[in-house]
PDB file of N, CA and C in Angstrom:
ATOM      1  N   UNK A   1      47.561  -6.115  31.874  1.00  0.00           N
ATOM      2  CA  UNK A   1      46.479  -5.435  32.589  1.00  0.00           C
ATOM      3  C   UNK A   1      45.691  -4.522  31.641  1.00  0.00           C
ATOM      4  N   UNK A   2      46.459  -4.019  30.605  1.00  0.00           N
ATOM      5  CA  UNK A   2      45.902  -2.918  29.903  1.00  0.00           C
ATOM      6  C   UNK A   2      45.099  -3.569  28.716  1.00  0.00           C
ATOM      7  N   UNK A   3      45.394  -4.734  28.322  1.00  0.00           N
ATOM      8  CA  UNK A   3      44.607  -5.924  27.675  1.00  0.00           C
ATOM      9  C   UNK A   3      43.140  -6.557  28.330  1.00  0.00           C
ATOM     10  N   UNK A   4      43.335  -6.563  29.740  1.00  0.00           N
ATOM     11  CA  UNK A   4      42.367  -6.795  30.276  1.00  0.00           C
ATOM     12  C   UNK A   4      41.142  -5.577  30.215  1.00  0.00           C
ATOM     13  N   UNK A   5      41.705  -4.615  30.461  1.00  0.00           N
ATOM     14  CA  UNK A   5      41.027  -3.256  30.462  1.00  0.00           C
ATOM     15  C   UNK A   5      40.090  -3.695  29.489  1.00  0.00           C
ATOM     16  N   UNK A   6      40.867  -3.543  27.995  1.00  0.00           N
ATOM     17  CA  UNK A   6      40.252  -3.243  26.712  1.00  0.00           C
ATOM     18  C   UNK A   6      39.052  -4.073  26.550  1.00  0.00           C
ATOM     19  N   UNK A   7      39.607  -5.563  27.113  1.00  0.00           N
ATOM     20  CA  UNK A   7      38.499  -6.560  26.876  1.00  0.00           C
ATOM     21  C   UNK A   7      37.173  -6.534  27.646  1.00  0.00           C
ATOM     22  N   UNK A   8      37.316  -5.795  29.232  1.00  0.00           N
ATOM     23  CA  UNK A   8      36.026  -5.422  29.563  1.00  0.00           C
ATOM     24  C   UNK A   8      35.596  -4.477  29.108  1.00  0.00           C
ATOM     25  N   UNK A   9      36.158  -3.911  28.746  1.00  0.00           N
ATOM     26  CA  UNK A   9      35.209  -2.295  27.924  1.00  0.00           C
ATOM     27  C   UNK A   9      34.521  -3.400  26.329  1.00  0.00           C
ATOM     28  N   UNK A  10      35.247  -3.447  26.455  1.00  0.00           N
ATOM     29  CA  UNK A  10      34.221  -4.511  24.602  1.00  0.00           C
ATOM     30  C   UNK A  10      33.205  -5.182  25.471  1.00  0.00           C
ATOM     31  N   UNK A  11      33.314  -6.019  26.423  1.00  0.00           N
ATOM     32  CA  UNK A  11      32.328  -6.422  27.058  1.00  0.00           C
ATOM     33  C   UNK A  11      30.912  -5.447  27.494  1.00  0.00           C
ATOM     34  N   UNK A  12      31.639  -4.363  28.065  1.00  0.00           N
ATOM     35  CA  UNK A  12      30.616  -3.766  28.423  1.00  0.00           C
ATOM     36  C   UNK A  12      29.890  -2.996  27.435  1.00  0.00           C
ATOM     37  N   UNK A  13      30.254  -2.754  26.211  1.00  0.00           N
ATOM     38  CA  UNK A  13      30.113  -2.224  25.262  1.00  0.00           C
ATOM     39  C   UNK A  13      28.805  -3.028  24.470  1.00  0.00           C
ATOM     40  N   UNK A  14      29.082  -4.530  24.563  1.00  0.00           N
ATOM     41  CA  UNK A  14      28.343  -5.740  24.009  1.00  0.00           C
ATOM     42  C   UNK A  14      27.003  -5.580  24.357  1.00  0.00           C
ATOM     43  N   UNK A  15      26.908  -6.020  26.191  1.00  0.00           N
ATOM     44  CA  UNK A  15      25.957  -6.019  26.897  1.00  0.00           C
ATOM     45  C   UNK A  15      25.232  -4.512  26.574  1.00  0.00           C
ATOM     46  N   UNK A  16      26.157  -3.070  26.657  1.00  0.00           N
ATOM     47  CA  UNK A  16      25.010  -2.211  26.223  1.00  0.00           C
ATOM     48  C   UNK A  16      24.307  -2.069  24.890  1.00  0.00           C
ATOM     49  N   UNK A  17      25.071  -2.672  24.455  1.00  0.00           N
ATOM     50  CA  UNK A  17      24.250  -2.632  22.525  1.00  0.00           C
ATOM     51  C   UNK A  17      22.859  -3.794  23.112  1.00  0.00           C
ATOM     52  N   UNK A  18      23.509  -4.569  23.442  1.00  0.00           N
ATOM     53  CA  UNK A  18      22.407  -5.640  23.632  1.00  0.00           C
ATOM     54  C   UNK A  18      21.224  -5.135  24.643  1.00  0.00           C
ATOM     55  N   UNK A  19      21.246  -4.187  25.690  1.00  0.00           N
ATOM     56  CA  UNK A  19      20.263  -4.079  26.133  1.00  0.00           C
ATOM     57  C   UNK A  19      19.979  -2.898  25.293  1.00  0.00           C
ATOM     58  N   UNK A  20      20.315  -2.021  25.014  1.00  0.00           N
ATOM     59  CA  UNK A  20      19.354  -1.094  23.687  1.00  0.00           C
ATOM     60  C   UNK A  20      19.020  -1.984  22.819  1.00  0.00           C
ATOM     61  N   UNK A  21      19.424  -2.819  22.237  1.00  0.00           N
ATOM     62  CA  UNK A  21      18.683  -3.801  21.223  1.00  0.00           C
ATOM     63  C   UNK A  21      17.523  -4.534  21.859  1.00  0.00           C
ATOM     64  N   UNK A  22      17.426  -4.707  23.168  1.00  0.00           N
ATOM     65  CA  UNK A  22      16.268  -5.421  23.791  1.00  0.00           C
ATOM     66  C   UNK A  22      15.214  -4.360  24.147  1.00  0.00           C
ATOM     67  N   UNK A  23      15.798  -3.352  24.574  1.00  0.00           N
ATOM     68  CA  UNK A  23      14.663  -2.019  24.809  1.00  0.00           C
ATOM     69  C   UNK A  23      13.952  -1.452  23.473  1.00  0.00           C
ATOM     70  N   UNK A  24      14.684  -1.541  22.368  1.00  0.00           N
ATOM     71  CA  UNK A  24      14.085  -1.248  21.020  1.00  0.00           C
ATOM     72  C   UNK A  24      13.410  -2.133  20.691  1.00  0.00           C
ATOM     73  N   UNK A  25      13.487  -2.894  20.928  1.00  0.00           N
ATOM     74  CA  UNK A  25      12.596  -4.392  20.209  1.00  0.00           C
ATOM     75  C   UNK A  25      11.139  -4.148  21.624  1.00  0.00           C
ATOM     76  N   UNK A  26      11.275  -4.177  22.574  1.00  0.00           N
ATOM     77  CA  UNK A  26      10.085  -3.982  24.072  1.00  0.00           C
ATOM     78  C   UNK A  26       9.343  -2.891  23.564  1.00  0.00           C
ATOM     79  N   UNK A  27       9.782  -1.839  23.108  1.00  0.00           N
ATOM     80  CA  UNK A  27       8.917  -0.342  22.691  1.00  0.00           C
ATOM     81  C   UNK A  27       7.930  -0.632  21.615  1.00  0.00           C
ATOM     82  N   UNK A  28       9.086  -1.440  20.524  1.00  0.00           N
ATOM     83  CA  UNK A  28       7.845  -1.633  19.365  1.00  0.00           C
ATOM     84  C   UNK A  28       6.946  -2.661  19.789  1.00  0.00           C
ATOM     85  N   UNK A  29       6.908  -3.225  20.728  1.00  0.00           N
ATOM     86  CA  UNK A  29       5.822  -3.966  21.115  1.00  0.00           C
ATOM     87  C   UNK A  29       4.731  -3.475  21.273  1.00  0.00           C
ATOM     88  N   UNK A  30       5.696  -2.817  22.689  1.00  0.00           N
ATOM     89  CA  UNK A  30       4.606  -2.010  23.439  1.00  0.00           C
ATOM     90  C   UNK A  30       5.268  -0.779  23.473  1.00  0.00           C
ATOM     91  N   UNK A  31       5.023   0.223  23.340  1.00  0.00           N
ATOM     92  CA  UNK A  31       5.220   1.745  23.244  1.00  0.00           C
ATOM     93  C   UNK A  31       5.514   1.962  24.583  1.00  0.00           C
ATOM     94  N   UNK A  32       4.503   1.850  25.642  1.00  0.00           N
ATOM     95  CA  UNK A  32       4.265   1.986  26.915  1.00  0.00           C
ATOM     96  C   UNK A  32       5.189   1.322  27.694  1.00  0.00           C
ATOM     97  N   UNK A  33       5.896   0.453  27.288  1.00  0.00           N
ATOM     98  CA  UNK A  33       7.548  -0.216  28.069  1.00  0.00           C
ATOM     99  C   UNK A  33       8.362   0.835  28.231  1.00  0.00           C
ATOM    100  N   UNK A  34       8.350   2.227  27.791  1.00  0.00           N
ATOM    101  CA  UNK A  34       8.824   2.980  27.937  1.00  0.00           C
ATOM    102  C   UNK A  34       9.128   3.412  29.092  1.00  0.00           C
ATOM    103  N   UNK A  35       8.581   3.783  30.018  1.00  0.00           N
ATOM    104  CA  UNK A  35       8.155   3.625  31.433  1.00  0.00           C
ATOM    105  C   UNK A  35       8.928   2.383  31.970  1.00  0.00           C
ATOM    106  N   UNK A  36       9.421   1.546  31.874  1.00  0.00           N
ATOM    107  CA  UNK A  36      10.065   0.437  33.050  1.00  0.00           C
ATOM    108  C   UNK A  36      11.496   0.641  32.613  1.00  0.00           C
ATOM    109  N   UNK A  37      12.209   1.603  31.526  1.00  0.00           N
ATOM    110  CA  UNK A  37      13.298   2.060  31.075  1.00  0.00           C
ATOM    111  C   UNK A  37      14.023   2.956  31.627  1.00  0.00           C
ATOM    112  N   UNK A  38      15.542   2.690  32.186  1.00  0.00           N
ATOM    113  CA  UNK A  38      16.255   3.233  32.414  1.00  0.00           C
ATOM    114  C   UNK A  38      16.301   4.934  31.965  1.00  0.00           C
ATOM    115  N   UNK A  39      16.403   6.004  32.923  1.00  0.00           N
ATOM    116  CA  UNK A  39      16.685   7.244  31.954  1.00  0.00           C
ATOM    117  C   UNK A  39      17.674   7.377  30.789  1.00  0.00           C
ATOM    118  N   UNK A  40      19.156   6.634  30.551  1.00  0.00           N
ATOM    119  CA  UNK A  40      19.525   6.961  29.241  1.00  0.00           C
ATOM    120  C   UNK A  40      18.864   6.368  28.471  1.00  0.00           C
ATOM    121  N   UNK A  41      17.452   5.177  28.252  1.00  0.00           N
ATOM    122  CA  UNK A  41      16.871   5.079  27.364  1.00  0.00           C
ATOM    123  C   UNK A  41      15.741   5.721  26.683  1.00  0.00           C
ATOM    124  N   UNK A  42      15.450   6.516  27.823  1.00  0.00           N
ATOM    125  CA  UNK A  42      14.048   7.761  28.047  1.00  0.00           C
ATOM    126  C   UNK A  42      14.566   9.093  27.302  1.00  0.00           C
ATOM    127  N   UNK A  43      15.915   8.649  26.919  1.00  0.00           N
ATOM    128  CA  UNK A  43      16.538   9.952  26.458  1.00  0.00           C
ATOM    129  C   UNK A  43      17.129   9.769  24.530  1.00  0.00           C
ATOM    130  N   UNK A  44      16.886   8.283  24.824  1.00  0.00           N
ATOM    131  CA  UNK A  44      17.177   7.976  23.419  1.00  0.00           C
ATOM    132  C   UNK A  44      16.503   8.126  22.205  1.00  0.00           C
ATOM    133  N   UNK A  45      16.635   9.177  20.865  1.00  0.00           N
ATOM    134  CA  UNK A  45      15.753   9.454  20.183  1.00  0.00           C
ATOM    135  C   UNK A  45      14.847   8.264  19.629  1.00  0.00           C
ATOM    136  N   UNK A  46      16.196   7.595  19.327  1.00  0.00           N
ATOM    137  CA  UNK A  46      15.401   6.161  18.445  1.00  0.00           C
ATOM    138  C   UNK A  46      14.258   5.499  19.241  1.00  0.00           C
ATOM    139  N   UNK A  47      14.702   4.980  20.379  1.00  0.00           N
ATOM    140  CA  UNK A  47      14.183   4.264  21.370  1.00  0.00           C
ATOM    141  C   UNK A  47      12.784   4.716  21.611  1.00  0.00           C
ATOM    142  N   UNK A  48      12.842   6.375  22.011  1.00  0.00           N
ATOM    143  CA  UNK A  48      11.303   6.942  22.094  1.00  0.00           C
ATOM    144  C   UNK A  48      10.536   7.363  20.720  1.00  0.00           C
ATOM    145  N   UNK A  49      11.669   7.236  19.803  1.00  0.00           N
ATOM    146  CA  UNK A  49      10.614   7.489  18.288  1.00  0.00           C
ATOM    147  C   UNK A  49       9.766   6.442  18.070  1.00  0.00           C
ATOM    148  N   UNK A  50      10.028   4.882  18.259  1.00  0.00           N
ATOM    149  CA  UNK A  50       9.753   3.449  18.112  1.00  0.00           C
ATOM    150  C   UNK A  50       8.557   3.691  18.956  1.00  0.00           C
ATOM    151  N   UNK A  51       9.115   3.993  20.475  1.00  0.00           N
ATOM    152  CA  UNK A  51       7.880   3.967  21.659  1.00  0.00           C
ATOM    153  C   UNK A  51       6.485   4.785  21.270  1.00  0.00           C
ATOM    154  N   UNK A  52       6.773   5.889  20.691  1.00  0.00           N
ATOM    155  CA  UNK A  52       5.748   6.590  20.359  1.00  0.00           C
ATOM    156  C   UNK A  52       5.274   6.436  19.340  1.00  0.00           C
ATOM    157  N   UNK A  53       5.682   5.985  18.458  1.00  0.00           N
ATOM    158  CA  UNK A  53       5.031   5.422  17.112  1.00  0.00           C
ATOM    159  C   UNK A  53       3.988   4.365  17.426  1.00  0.00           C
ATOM    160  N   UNK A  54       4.523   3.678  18.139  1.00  0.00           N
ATOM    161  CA  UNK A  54       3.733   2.342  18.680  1.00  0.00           C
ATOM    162  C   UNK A  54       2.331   3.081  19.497  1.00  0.00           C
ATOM    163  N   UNK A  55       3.042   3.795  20.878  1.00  0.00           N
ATOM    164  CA  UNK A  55       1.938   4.481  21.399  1.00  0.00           C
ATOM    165  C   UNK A  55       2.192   5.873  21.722  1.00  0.00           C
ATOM    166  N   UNK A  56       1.219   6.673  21.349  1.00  0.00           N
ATOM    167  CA  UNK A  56       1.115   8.039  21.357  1.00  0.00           C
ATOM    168  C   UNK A  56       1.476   8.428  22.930  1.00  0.00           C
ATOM    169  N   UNK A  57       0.997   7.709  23.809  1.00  0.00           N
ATOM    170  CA  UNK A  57       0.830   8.296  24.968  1.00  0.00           C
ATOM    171  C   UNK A  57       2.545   7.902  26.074  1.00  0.00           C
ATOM    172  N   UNK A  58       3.058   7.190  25.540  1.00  0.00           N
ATOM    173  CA  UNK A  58       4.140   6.983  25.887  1.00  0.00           C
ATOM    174  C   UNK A  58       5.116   8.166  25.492  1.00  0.00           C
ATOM    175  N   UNK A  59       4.989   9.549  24.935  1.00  0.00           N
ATOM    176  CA  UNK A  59       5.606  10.262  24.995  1.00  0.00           C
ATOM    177  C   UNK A  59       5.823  10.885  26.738  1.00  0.00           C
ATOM    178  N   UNK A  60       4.638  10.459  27.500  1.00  0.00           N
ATOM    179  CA  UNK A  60       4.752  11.437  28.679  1.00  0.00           C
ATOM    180  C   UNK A  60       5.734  10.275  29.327  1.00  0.00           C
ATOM    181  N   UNK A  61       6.425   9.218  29.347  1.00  0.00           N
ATOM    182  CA  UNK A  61       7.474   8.634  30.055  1.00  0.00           C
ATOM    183  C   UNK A  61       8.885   9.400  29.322  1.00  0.00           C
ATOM    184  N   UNK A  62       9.348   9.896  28.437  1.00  0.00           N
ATOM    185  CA  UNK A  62      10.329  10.100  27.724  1.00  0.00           C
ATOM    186  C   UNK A  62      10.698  11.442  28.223  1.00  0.00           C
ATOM    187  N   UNK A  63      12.162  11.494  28.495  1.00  0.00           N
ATOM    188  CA  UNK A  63      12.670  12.555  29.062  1.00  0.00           C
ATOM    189  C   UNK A  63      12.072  13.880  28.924  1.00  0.00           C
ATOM    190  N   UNK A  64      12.259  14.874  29.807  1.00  0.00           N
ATOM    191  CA  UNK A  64      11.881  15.941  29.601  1.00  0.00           C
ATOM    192  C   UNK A  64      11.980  16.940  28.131  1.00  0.00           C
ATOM    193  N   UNK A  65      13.926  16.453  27.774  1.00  0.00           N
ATOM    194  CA  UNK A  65      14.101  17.029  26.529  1.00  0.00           C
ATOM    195  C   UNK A  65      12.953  16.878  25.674  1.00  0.00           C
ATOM    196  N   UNK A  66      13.398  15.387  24.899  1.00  0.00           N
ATOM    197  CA  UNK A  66      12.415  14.572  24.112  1.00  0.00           C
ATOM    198  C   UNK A  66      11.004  15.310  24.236  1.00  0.00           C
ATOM    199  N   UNK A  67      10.419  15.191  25.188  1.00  0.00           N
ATOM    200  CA  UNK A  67       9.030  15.800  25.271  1.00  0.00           C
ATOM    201  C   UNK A  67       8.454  16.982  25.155  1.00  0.00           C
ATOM    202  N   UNK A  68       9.596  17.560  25.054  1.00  0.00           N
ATOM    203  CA  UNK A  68       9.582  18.924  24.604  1.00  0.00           C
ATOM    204  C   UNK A  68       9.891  19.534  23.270  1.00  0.00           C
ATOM    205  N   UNK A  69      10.510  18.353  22.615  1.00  0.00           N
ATOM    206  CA  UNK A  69      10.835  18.510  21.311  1.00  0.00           C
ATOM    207  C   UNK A  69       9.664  18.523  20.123  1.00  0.00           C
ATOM    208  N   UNK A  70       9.241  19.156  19.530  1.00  0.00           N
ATOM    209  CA  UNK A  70       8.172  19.510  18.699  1.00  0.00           C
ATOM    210  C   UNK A  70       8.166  18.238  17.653  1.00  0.00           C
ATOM    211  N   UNK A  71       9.167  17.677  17.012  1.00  0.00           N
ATOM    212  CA  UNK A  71       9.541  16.646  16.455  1.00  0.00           C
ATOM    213  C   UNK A  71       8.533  15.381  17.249  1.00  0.00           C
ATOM    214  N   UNK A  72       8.410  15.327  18.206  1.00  0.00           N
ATOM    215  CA  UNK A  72       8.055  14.278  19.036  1.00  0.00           C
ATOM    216  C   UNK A  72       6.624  14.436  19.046  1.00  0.00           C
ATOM    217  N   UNK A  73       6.493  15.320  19.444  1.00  0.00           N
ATOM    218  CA  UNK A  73       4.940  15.683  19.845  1.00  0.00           C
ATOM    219  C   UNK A  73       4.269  16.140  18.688  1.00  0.00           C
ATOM    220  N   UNK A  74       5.016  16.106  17.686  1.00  0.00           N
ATOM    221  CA  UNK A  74       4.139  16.040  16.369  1.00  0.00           C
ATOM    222  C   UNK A  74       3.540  14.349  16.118  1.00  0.00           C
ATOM    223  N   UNK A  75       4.547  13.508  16.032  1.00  0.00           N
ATOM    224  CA  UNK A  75       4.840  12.464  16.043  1.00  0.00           C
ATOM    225  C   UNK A  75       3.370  11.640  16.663  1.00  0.00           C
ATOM    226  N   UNK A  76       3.307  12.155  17.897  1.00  0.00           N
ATOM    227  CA  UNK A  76       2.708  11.398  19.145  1.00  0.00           C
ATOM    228  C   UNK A  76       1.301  12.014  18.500  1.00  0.00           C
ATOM    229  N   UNK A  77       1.137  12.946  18.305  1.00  0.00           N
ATOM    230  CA  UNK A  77      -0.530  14.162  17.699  1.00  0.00           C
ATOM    231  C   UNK A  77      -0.995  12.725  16.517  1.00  0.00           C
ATOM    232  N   UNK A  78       0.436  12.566  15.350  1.00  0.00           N
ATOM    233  CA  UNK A  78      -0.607  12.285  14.127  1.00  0.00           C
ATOM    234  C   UNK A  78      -0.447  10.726  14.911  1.00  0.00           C
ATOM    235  N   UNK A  79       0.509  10.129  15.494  1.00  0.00           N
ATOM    236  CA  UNK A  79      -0.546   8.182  16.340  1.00  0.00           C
ATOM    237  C   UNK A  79      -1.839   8.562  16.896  1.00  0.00           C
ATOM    238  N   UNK A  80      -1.646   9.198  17.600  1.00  0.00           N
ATOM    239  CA  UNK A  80      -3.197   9.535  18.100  1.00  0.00           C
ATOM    240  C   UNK A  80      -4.197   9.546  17.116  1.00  0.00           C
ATOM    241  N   UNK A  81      -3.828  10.741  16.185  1.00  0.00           N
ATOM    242  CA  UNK A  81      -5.009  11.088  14.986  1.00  0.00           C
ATOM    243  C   UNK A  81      -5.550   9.355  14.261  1.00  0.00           C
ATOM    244  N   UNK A  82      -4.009   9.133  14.289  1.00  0.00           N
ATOM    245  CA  UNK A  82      -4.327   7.655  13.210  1.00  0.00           C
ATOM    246  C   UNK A  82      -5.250   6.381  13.813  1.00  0.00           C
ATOM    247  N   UNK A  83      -5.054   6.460  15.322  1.00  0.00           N
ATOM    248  CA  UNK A  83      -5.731   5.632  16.042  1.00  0.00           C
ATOM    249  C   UNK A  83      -6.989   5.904  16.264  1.00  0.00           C
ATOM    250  N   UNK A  84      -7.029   7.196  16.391  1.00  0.00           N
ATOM    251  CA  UNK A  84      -8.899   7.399  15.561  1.00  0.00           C
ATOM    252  C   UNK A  84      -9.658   7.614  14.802  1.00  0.00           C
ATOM    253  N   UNK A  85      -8.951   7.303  14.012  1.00  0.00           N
ATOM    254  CA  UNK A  85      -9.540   7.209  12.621  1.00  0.00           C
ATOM    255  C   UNK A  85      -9.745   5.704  12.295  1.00  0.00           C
ATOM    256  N   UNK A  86      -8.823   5.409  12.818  1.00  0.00           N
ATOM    257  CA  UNK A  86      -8.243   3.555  13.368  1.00  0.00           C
ATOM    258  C   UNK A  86      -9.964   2.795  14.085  1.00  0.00           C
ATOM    259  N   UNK A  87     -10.446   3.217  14.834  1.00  0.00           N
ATOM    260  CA  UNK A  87     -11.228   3.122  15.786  1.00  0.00           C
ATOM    261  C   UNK A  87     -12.483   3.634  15.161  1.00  0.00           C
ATOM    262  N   UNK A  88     -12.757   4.451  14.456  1.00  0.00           N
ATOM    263  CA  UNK A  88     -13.913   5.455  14.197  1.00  0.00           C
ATOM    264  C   UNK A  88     -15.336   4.064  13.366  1.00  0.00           C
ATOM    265  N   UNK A  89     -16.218   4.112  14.288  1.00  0.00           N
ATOM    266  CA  UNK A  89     -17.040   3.561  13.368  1.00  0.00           C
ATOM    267  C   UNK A  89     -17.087   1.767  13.851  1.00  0.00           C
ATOM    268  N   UNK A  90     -16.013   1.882  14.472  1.00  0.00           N
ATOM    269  CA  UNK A  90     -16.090   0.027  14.757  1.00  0.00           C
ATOM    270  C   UNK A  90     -16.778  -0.028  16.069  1.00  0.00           C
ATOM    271  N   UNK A  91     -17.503  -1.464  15.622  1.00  0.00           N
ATOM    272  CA  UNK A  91     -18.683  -1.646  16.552  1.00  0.00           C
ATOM    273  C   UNK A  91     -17.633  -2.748  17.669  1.00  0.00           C
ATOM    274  N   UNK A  92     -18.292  -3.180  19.197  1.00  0.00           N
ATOM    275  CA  UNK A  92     -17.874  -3.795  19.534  1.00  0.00           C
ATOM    276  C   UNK A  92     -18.467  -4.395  20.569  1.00  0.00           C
ATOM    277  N   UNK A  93     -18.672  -5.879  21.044  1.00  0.00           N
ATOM    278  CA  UNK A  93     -19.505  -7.005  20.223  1.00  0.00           C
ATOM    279  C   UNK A  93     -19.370  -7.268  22.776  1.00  0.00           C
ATOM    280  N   UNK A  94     -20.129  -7.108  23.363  1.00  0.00           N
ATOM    281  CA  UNK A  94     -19.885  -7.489  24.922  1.00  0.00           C
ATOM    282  C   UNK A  94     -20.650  -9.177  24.666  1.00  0.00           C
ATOM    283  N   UNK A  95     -19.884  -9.512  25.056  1.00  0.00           N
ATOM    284  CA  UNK A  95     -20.057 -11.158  24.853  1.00  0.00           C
ATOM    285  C   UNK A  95     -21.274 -11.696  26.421  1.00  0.00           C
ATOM    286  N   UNK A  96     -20.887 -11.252  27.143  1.00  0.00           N
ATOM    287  CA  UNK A  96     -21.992 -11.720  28.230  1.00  0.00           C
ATOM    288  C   UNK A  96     -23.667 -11.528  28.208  1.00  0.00           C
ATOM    289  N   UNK A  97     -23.657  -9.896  26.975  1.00  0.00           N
ATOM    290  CA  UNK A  97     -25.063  -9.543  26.733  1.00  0.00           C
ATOM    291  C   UNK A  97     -25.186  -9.904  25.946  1.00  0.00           C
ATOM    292  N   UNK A  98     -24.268 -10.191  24.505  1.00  0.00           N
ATOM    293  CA  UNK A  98     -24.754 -10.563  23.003  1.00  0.00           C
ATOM    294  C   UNK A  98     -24.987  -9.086  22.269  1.00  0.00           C
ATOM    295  N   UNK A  99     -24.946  -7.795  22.961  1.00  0.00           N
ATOM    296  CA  UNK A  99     -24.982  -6.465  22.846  1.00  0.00           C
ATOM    297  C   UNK A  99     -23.778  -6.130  21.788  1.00  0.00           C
ATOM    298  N   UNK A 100     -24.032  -5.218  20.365  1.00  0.00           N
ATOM    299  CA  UNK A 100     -23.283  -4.427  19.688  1.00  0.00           C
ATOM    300  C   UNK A 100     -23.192  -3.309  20.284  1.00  0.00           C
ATOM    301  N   UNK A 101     -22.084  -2.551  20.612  1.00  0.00           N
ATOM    302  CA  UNK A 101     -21.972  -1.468  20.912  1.00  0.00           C
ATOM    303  C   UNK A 101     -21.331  -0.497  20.464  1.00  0.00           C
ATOM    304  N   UNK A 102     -21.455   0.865  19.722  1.00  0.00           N
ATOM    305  CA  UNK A 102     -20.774   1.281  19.265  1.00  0.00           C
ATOM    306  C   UNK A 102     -19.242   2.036  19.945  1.00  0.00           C
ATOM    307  N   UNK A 103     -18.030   2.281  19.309  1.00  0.00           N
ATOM    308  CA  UNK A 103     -16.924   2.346  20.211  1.00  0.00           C
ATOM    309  C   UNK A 103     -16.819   4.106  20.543  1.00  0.00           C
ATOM    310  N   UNK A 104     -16.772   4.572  21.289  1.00  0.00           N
ATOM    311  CA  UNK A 104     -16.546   6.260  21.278  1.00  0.00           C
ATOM    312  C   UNK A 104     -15.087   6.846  20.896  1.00  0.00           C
TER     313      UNK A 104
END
């Protein structure tokens, strides 16, 4: 019985590596998957460092701690900064008018 024990705990152990390995891999996608995540993943540094790297604005799904952590919200300030600087100057092209438009 106490064999059995051990072997579902490795099991369950498996499946949770594996769904943090699937939630880490969803964030760097999309940052914003953050949000359809369980709270111990909203709480996970890695998990929301990935998320917010990806997208700035996905800090406001990430636990209260996390979001409060200056570490983070530094983090989330310079994606932002980078994404407009990212953006600054590119034109963009409405296909139904044939219209350039510049991006704000």
């Amino acid at each position: 019985e106490l064999l059995e024990e051990k072997s579902s705990l490795r099991n369950l152990k498996d499946v949770l590596k594996t769904e943090r390995e699937a939630a880490l891999l969803a964030v760097q996608i999309d940052g914003m998957m953050l949000q359809e995540l369980p709270d111990p993943f909203r709480d996970d540094e890695d998990i929301v460092y990935h998320s917010v790297l990806q997208n700035h604005a996905a800090l406001r799904h990430a636990s209260k701690r996390l979001q409060a952590d200056d570490i983070f919200s530094k983090i989330a300030g310079v994606r932002c900064l980078l994404d407009e600087i990212a953006n600054a100057g590119k034109e963009q092209t409405i296909p139904s008018a044939g219209l350039m438009v510049a991006r704000d």
